[in-house]
Protein backbone atom coordinates (compact mmCIF):
# COMPACT_ATOMS: atom_id res chain seq x y z
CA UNK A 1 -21.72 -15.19 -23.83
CA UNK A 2 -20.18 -12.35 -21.89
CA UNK A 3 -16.86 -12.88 -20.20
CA UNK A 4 -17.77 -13.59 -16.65
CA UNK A 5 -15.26 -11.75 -14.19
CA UNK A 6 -13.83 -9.41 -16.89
CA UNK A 7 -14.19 -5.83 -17.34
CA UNK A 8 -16.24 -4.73 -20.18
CA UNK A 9 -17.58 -1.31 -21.53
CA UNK A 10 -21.30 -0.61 -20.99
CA UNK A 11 -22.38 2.79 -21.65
CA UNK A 12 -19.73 6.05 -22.22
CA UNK A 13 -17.64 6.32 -18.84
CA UNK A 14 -19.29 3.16 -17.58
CA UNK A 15 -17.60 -0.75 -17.18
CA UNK A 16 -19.07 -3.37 -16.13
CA UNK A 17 -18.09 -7.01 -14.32
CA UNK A 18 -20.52 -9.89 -14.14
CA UNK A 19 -19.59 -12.58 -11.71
CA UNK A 20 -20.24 -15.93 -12.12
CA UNK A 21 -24.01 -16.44 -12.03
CA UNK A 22 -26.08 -19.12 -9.76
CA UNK A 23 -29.27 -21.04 -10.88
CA UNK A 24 -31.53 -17.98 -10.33
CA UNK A 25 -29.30 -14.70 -9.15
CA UNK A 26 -26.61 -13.03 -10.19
CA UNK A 27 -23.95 -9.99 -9.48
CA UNK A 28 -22.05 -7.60 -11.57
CA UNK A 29 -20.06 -4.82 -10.22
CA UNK A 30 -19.91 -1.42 -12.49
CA UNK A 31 -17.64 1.70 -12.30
CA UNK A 32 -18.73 5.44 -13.11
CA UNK A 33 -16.62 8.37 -13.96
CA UNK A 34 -18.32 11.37 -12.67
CA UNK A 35 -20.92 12.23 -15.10
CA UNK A 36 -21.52 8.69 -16.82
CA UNK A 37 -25.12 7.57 -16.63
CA UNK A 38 -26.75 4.21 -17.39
CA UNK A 39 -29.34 5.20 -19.62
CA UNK A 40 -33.02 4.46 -18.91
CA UNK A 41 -34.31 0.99 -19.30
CA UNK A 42 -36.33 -1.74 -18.13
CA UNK A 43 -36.53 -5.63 -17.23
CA UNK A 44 -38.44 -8.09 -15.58
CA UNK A 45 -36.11 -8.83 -13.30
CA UNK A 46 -35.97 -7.62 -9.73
CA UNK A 47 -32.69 -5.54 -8.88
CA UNK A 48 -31.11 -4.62 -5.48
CA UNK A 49 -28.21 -1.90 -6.17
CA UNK A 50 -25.45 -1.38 -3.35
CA UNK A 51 -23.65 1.68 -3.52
CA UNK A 52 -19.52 0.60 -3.01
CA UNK A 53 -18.23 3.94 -3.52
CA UNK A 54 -19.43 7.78 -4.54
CA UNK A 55 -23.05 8.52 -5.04
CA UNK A 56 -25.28 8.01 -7.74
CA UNK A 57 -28.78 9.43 -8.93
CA UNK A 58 -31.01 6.66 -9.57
CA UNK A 59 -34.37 7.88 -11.65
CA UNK A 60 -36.81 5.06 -10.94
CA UNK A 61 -40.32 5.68 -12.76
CA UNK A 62 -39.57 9.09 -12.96
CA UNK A 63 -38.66 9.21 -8.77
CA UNK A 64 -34.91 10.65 -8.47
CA UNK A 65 -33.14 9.39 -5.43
CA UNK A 66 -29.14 9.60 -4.35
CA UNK A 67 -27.43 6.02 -3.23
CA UNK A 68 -24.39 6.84 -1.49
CA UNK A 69 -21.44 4.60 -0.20
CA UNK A 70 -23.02 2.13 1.99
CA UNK A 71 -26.25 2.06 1.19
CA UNK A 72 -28.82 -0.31 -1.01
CA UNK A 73 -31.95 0.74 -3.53
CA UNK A 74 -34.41 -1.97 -4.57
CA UNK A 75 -35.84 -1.96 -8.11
CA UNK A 76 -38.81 -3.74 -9.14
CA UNK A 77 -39.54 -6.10 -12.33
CA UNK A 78 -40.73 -4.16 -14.75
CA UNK A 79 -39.94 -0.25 -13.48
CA UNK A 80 -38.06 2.33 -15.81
CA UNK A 81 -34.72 3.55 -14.67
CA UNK A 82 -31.31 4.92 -14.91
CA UNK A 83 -28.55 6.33 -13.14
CA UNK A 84 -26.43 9.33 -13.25
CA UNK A 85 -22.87 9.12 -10.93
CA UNK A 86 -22.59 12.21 -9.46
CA UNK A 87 -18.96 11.95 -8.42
CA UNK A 88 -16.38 8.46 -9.22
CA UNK A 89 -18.85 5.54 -8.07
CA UNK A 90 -19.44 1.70 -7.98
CA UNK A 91 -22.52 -0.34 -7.64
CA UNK A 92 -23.28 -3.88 -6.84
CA UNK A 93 -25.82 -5.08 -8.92
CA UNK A 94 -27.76 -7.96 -7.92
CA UNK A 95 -30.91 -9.48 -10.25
CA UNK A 96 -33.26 -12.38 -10.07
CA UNK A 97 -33.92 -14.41 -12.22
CA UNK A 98 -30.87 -14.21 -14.23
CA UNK A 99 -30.32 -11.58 -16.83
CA UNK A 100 -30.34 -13.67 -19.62
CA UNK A 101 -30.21 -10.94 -21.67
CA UNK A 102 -26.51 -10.25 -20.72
CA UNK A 103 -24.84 -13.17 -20.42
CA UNK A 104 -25.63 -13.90 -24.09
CA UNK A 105 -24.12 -10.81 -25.13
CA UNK A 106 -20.40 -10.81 -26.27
């Protein structure tokens, strides 16, 4: 299992915090140097994203859009994406139904 509520790398220039998890949701805050991206992927899990700090380029079935501080992006079960931090940045990741497939990594 993953160490909820510790820091741990994801992708080059990218960390990555999952909180402890309810029945059906969960959180995880990650931090971008400037350049780091989260590479492409997909889940079935729906995903709201709130931007903490910076701004990020989120490619979501091929559709580019910028998050800044402040502001949320939805992403559907099932849709391709990544990100690219265009400056320092921080996200609040949110997912139902649990992402399984992380918190039995570690």
């Amino acid at each position: 299992m993953c160490p909820i509520g510790e820091w741990e790398p994801a992708e080059p220039g990218v960390k990555r915090k999952i909180f402890e998890p309810g029945s059906s949701i969960m959180m995880m805050e990650v931090q971008f140097e400037e350049g780091a991206e989260g590479y492409v992927h997909s889940h079935p899990h729906e995903q709201l994203s709130y931007c903490l700090k910076g701004a990020i380029e989120f490619t979501i079935d091929g559709e580019k859009t910028v998050v800044r501080a402040g502001e949320t992006i939805f992403i559907p079960g099932g849709a391709k994406h990544g990100v690219k931090a265009l400056e320092p940045s921080a996200l609040l990741d949110a997912f139902t139904p649990l992402r399984t497939d992380l918190l039995k990594r570690g």
